[in-house]
Protein backbone atom coordinates (compact mmCIF):
# COMPACT_ATOMS: atom_id res chain seq x y z
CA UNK A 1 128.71 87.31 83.93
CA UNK A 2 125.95 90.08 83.89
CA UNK A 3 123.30 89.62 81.18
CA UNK A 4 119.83 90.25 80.90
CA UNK A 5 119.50 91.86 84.59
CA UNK A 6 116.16 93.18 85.46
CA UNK A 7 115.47 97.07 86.62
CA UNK A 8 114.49 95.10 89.96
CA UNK A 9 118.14 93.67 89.72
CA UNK A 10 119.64 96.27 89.51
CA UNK A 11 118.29 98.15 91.96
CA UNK A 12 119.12 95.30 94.13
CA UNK A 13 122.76 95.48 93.60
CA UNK A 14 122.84 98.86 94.23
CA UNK A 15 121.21 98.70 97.56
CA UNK A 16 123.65 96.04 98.26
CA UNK A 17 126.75 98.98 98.05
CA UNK A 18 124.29 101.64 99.58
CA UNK A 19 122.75 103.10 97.33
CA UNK A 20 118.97 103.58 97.78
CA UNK A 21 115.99 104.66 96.21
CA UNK A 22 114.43 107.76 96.24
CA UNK A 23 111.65 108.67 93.96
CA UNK A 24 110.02 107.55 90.60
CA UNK A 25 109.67 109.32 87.36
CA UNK A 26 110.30 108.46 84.35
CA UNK A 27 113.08 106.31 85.67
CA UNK A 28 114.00 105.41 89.05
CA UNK A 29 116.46 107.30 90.71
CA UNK A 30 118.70 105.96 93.35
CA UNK A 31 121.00 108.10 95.56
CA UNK A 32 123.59 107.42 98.52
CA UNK A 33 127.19 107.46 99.15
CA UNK A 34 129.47 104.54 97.72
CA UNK A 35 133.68 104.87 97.98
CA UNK A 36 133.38 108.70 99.70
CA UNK A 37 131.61 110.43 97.31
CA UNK A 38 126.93 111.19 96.75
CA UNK A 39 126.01 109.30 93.98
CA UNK A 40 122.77 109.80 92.36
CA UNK A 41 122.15 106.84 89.77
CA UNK A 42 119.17 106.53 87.27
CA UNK A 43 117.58 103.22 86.37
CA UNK A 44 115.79 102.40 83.49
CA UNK A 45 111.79 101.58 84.86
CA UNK A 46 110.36 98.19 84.53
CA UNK A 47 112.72 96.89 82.15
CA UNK A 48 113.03 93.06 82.71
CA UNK A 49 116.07 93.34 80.08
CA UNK A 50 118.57 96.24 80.55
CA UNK A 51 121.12 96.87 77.59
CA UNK A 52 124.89 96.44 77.46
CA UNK A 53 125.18 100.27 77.18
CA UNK A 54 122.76 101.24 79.85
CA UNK A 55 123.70 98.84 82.23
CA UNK A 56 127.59 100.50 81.53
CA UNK A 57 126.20 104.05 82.66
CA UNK A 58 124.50 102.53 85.76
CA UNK A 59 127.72 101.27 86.80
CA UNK A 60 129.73 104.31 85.99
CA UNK A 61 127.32 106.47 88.02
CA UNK A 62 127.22 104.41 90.48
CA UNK A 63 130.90 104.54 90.45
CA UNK A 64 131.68 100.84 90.23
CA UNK A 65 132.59 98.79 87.33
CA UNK A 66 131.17 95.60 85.52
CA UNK A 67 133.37 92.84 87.81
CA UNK A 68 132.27 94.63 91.16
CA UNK A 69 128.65 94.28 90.27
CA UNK A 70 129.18 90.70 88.82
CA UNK A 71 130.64 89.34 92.34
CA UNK A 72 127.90 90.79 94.26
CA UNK A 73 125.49 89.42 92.07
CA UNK A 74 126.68 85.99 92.70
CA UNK A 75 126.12 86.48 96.43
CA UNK A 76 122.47 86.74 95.68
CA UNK A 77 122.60 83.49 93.39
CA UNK A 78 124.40 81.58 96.01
């Protein structure tokens, strides 16, 4: 199960599918292609605790759902 993941753990799983980063602002944005299609995904900055909601939105533009990021965060725990 996915609580309390870091902006660093994110950005981690999301390199794991492909997608990479790119530049900093405000937030971190990540870009690459995942299942076919350019995603461009923004990540809250040095957050050691993302929320429930923003986490969601980081999936969804990512284009991957809660389970899919829960089994390849277990990889990185194993």
């Amino acid at each position: 199960m996915l609580k309390n993941l870091s902006s660093k753990d994110v950005a981690w799983i999301l390199d794991q599918i492909g997608i990479t980063f790119r530049r900093h602002s405000k937030e971190d944005v990540f870009a690459g292609y995942y299942d076919g299609e350019n995603r461009v995904v923004i990540v809250p900055r040095n957050k050691r605790s993302i929320p429930k909601g923003t986490l969601s939105s980081v999936w969804r533009q990512a284009g991957i759902n809660r389970e899919i990021a829960g089994k390849i965060w277990e990889k990185r725990n194993k």
